[in-house]
Protein backbone atom coordinates (compact mmCIF):
# COMPACT_ATOMS: atom_id res chain seq x y z
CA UNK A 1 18.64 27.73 -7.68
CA UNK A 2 21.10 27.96 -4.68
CA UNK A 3 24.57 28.74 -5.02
CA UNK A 4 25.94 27.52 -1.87
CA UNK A 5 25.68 25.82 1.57
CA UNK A 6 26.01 26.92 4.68
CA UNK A 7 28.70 26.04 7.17
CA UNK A 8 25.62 23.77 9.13
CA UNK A 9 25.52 22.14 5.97
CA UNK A 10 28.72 21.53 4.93
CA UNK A 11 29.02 19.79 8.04
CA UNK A 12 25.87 18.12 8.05
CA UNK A 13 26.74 16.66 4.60
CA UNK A 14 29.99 16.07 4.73
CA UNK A 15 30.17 12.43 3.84
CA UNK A 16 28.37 13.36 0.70
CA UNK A 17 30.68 16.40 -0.13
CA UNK A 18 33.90 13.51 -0.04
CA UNK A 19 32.45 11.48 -2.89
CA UNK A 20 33.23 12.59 -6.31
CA UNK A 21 30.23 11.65 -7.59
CA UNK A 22 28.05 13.68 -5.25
CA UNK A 23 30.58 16.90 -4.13
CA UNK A 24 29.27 20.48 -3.36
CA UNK A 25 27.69 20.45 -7.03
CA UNK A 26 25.78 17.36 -6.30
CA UNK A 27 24.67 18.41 -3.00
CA UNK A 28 23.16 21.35 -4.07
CA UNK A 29 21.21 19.66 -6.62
CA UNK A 30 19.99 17.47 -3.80
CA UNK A 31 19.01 20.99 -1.60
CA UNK A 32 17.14 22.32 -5.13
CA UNK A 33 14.94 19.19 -5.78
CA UNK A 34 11.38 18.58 -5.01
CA UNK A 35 10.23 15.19 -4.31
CA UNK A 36 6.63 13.87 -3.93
CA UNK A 37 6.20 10.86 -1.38
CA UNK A 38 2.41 10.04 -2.32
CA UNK A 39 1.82 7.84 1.07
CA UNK A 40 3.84 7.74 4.66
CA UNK A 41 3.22 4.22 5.54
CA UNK A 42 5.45 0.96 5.18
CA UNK A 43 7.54 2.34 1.84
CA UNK A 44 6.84 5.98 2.66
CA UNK A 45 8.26 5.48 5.95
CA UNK A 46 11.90 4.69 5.07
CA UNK A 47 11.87 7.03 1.78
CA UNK A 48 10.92 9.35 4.14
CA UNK A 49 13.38 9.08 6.59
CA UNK A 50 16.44 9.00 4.19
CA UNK A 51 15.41 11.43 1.90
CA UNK A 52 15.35 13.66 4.53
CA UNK A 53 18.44 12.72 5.60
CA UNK A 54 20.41 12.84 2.31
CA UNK A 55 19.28 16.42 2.07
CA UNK A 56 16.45 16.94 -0.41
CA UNK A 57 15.65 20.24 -0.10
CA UNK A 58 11.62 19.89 -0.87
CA UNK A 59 9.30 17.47 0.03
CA UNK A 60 5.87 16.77 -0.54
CA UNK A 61 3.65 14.58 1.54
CA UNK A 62 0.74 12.94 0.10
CA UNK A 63 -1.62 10.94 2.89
CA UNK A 64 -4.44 11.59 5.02
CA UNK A 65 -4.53 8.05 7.45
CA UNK A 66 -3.95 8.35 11.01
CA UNK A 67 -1.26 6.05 12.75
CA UNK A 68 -2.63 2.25 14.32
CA UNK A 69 -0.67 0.07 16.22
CA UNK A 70 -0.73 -2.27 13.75
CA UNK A 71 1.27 0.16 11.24
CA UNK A 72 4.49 0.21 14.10
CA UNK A 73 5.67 -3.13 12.79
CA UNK A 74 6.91 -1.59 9.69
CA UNK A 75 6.32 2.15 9.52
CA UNK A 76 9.30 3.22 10.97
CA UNK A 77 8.96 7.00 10.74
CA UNK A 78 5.69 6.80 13.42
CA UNK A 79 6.20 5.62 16.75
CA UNK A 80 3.91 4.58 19.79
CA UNK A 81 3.27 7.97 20.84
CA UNK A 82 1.82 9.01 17.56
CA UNK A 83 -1.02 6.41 17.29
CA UNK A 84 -4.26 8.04 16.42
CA UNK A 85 -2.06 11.03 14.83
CA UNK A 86 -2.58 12.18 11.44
CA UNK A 87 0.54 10.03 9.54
CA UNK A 88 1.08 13.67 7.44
CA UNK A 89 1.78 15.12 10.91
CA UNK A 90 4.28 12.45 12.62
CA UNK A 91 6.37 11.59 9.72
CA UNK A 92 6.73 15.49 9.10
CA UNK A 93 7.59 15.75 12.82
CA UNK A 94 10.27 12.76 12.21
CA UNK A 95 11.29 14.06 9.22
CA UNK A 96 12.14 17.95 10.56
CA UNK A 97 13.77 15.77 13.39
CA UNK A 98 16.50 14.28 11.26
CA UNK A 99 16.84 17.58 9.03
CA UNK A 100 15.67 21.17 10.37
CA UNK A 101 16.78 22.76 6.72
CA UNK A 102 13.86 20.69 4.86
CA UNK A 103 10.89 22.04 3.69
CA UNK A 104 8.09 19.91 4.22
CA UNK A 105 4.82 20.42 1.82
CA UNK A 106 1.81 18.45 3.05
CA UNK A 107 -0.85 17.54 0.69
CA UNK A 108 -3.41 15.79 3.43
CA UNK A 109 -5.83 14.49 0.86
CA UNK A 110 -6.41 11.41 -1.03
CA UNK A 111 -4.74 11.73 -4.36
CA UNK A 112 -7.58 11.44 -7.52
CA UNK A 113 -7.81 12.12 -10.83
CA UNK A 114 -8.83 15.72 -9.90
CA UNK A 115 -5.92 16.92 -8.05
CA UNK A 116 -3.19 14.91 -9.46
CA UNK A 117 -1.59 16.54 -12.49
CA UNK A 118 -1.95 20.01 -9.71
CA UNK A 119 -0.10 18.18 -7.21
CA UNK A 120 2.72 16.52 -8.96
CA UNK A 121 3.20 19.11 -11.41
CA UNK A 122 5.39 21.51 -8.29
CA UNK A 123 7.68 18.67 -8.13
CA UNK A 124 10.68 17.04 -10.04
CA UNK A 125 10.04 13.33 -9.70
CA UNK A 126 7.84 11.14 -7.46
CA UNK A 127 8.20 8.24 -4.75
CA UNK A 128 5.21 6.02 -5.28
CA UNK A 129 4.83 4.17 -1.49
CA UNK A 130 1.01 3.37 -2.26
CA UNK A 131 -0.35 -0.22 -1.55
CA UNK A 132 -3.39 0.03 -4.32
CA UNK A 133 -3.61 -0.88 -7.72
CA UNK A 134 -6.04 2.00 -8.44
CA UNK A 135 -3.46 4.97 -7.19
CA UNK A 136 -0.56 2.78 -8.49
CA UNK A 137 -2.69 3.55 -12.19
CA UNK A 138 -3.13 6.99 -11.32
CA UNK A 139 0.89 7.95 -9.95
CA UNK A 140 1.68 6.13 -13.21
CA UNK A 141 -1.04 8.02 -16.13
CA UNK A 142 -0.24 11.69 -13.74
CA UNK A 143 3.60 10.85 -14.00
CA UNK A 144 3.44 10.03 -18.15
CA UNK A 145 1.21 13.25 -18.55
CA UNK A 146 3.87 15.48 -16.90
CA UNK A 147 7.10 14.09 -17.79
CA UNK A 148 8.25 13.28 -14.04
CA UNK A 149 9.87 10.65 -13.42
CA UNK A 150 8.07 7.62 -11.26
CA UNK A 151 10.18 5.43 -8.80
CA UNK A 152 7.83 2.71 -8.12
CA UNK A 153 7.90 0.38 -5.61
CA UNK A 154 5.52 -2.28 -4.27
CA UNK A 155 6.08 -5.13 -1.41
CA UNK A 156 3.76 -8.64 -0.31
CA UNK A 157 4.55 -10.66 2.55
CA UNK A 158 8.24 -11.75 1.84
CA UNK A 159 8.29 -9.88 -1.42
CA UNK A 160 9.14 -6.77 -2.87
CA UNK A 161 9.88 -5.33 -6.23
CA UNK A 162 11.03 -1.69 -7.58
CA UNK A 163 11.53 -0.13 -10.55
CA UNK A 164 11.48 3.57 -12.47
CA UNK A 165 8.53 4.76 -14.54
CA UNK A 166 7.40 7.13 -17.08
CA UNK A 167 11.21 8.64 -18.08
CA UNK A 168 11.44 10.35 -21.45
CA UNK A 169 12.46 7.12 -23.18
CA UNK A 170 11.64 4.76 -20.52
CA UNK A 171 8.46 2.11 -19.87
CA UNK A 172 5.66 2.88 -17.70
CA UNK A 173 3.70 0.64 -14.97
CA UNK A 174 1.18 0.13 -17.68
CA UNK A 175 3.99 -1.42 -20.33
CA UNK A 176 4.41 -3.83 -17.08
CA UNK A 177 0.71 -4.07 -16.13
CA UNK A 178 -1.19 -3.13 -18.75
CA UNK A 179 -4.54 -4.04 -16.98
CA UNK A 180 -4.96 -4.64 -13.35
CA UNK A 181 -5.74 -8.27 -11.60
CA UNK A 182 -9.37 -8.83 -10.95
CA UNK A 183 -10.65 -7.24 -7.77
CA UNK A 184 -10.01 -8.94 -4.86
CA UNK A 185 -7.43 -11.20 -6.56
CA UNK A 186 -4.52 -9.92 -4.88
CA UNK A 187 -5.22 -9.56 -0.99
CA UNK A 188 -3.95 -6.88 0.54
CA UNK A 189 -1.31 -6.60 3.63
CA UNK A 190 -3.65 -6.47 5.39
CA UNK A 191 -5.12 -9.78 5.05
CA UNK A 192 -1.78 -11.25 3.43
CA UNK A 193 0.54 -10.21 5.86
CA UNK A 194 3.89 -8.40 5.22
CA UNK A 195 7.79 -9.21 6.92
CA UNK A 196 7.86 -6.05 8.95
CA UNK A 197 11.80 -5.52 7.22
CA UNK A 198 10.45 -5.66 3.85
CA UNK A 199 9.42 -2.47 3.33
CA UNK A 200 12.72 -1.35 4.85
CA UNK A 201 14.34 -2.80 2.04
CA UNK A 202 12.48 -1.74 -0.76
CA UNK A 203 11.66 1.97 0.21
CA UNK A 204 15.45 2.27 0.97
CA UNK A 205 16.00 1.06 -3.10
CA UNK A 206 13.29 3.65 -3.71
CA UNK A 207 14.94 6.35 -1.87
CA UNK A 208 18.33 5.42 -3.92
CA UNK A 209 16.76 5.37 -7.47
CA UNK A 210 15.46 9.32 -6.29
CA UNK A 211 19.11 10.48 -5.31
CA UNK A 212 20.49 8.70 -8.40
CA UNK A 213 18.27 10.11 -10.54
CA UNK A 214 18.52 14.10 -8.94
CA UNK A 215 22.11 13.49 -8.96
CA UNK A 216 22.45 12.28 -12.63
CA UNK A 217 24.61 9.37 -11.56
CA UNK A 218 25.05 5.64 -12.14
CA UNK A 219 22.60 3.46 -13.62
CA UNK A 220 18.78 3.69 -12.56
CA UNK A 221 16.44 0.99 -12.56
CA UNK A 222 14.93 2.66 -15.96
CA UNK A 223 13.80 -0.53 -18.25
CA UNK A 224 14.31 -3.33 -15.46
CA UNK A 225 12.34 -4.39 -12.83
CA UNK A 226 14.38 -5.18 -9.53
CA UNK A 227 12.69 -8.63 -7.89
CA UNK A 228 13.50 -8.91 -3.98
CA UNK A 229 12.47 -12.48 -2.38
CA UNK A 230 13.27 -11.84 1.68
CA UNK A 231 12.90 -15.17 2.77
CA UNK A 232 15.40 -17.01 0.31
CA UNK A 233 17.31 -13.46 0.47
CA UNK A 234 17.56 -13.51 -3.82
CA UNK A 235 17.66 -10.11 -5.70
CA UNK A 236 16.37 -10.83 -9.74
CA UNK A 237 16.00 -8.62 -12.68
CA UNK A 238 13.59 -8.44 -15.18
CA UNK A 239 14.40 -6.48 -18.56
CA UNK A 240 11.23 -4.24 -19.36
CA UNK A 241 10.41 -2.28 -23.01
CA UNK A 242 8.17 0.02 -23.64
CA UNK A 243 5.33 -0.86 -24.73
CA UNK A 244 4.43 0.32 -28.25
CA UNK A 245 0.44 -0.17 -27.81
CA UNK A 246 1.04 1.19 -24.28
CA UNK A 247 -2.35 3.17 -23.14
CA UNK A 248 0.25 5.67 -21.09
CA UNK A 249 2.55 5.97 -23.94
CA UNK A 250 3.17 8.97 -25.87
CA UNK A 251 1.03 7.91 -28.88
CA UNK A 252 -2.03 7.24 -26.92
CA UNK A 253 -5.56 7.78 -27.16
CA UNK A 254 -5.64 8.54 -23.90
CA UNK A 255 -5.13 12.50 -22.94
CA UNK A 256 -6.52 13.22 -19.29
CA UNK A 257 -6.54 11.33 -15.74
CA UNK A 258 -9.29 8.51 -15.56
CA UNK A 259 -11.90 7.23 -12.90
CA UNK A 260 -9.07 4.74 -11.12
CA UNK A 261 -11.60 3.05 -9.03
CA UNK A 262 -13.57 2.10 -11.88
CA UNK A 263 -10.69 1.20 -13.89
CA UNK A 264 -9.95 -1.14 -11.55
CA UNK A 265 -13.49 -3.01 -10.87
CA UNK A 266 -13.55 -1.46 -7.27
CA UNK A 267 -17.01 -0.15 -6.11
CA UNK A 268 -16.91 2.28 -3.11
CA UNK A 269 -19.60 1.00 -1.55
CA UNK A 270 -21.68 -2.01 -1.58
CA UNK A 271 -25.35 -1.72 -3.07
CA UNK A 272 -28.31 -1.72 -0.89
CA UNK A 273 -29.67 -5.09 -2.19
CA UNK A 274 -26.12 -6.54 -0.46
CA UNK A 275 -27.20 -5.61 2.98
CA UNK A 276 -31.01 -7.32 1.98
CA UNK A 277 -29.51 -10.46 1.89
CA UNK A 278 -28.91 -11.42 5.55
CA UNK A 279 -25.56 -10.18 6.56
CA UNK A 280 -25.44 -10.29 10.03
CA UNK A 281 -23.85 -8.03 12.69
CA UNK A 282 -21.46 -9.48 15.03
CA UNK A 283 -23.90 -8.29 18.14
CA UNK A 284 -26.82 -10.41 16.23
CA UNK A 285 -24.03 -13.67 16.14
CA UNK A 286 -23.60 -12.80 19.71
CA UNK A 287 -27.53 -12.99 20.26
CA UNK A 288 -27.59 -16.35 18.70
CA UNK A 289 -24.93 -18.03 20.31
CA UNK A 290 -26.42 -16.87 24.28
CA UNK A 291 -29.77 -18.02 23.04
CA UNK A 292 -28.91 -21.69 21.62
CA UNK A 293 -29.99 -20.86 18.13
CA UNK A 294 -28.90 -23.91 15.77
CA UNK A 295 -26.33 -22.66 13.93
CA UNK A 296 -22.75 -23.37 12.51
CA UNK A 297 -20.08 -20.54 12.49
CA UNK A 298 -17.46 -21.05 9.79
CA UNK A 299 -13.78 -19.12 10.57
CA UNK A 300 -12.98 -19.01 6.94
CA UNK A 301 -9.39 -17.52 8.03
CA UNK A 302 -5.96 -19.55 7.82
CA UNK A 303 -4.93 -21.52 10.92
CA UNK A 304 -1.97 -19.20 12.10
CA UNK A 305 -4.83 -16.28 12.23
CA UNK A 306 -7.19 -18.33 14.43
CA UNK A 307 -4.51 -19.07 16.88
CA UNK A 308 -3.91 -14.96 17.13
CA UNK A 309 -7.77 -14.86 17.75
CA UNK A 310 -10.91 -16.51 17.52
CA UNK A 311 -14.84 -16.81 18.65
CA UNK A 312 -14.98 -20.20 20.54
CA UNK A 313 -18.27 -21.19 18.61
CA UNK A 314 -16.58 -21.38 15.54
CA UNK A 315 -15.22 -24.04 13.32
CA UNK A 316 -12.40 -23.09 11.36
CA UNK A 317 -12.00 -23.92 7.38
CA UNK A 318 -9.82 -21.72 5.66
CA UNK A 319 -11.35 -19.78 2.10
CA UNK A 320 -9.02 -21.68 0.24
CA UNK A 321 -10.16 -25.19 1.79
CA UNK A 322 -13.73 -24.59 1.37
CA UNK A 323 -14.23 -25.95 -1.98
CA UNK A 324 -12.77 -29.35 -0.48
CA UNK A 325 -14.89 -29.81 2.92
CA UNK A 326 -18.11 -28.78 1.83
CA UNK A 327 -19.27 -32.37 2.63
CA UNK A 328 -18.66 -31.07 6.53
CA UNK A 329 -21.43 -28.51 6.20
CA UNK A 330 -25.05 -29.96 5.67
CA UNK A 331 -27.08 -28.45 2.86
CA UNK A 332 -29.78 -27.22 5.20
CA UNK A 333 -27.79 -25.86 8.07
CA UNK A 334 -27.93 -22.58 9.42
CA UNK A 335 -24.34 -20.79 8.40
CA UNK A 336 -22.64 -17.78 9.21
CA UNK A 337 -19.44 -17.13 7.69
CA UNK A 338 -16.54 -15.28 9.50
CA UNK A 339 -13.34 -13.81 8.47
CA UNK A 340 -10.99 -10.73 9.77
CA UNK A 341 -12.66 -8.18 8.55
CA UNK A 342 -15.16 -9.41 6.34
CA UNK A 343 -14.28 -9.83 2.81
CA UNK A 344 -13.31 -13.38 2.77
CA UNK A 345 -16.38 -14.83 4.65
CA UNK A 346 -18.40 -12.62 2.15
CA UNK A 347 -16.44 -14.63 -0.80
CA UNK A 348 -17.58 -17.82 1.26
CA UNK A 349 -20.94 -17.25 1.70
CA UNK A 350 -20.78 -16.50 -2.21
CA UNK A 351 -18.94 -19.97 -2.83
CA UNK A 352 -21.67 -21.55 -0.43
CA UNK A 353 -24.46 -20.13 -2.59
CA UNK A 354 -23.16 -21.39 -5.63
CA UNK A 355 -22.82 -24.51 -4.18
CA UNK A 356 -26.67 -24.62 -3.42
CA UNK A 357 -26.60 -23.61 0.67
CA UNK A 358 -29.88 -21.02 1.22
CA UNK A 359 -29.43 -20.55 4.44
CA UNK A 360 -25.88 -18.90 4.49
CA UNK A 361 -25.03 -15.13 5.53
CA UNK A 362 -22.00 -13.26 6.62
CA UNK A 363 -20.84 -11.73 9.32
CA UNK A 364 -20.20 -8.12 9.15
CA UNK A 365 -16.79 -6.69 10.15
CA UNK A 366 -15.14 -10.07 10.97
CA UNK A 367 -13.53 -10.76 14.16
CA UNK A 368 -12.23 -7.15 14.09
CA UNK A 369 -15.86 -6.05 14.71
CA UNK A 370 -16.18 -8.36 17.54
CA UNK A 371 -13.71 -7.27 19.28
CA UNK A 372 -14.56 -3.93 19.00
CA UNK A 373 -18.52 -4.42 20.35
CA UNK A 374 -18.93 -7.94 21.61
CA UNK A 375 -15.51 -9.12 23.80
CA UNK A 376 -12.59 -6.36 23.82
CA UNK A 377 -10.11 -9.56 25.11
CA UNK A 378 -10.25 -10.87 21.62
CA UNK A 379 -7.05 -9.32 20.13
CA UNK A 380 -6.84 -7.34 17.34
CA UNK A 381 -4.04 -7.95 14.65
């Protein structure tokens, strides 16, 4: 444990060392702990940055993405020189920036059920700033098995909530969630959207609950769930118990880590007999359109996407309008379903099937793809 600070730090610190609660005592506690940040994107970013800053002393980095333009909106700890850089690399760059005394452990790997309990087992508590119900499962089950404490935080569009997991006498994300939404449920940010600030907001709570709790001071969000709506600017709390049946509690049936993946209904890759049934690349919808080939394209993306960027062929119905307008697509057409990326135009050409439509496929990749090998001056979002 260290004893003291040095002069650099005394001076560094010395807005901390004038509050009571926090002093030379508290600031050496901060200098002794080891924090895991499992992810360096839109929470990661700003826990990150302050933790850094308030002068943690140890810090683990869990991610192995690179940086894309489309992460500067909210990942404040990368910046427009660092796209295409490992994110484990920039944010450690940033970090080292803002405090040259931190020691900066980098764990460049996808966190599974394998190397979990290894990882998190060198540290003191953990900042979950994943964006995936299967590692939010894992962070939670690894946390309960080795009694460190889980600050939790999640965010959606104008939306954010936080909370803290897996204490000695506290709930877990399972006593809030005890099984996860259906796959494919929830959309991601990626095809949801997030308010670039958001994450701002609820990494920075994130990044308080970890000094509170290294600290020993005031009153953690332990049993209640902190509710943060952006866009009417309203902070609610929710009261949560522990679970008694709880599958993470300390009665439970289950003793080791868990296939997460599976848990949550999420297959890594599609089976072959999904590729048999007509999807289409976006250079074979290119090939129809230049030769005249009868066909409707169906945008199944929401209007404010299609004004961002769209394939002038196409007719746009949004997924969620599709049930409704099915009387403007004849029974025997020729359909090809696009989306962003595509996930939603496969859950149209699904819908369409059901509905009794043969001669409907999908369109691989979305308009993402088509930008990338048919018409670079579509934009990418």
């Amino acid at each position: 444990m260290s004893t003291t600070l040095t002069n650099e730090e005394i001076q560094r610190f010395s807005r901390h060392l004038i509050l009571p609660e926090v002093g030379m005592e508290g600031q050496i506690k901060l200098k002794d702990a080891k924090v895991l940040l499992v992810g360096t994107g839109g929470l990661g970013a700003p826990m990150g940055l302050y933790l850094a800053a308030a002068g943690i002393g140890t810090i683990g980095l869990v991610d192995f993405d690179v940086v894309d333009a489309s992460n500067l909106q909210r990942q404040i700890i990368h910046g427009t020189k660092d796209i295409g850089r490992k994110k484990i690399d920039s944010a450690a760059d940033r970090m080292l920036d803002i405090n040259p005394n931190l020691k900066i452990v980098k764990h460049e790997v996808a966190l599974t059920s394998e190397n979990a309990r290894e990882i998190v087992e060198q540290y003191d508590l953990v900042a979950d700033g994943t964006d995936n119900f299967p590692t939010r499962y894992l962070v939670n089950d690894v946390c309960v098995l080795t009694g460190k404490p889980n600050v939790y935080g999640s965010i959606f569009r104008f939306e954010g909530q936080s909370s803290v997991f897996a204490t000695e006498d506290g709930p877990c994300y399972r006593c809030l969630y005890p099984e996860p939404p259906p796959p494919g449920l929830v959309p991601s940010c990626a095809e949801g959207g997030v308010l670039g600030i958001l994450p701002g907001v609820v990494g920075l709570i994130q990044a308080t609950e970890v000094v509170k709790i290294i600290l020993g001071i005031g009153q953690s969000l332990k049993g209640r769930l902190m509710l943060y709506d952006a866009l009417n600017m309203k902070f609610r709390e929710l009261k949560l118990r522990r679970n008694p049946e709880c599958p993470s509690g300390k009665c439970s049936v289950i003793k080791e880590l868990i296939d997460y993946k599976q848990f949550c209904g999420i297959v890594d890759a599609p089976p072959e007999p999904v590729a048999a049934l007509g999807d289409l690349d976006v250079t074979e919808v290119k090939q129809m359109i230049d030769s005249g080939e009868d066909f409707i394209l169906v945008d199944v993306r929401e209007l404010h996407e299609y004004q961002i960027a769209s394939i002038s062929k196409a007719t746009l119905i949004p997924l969620g309008q599709l049930p409704n307008r099915l009387s403007e697509l004849p029974k025997d057409a020729n359909i090809v379903c696009q989306c962003k990326s595509g996930v939603r135009s496969a859950k149209a050409v699904d819908l369409l099937k059901q509905n009794g439509y043969l001669r409907v496929r999908n369109m691989k990749g979305g308009i993402l793809a088509w930008s990338d090998k048919v018409d670079p001056s579509v934009a990418k979002y």
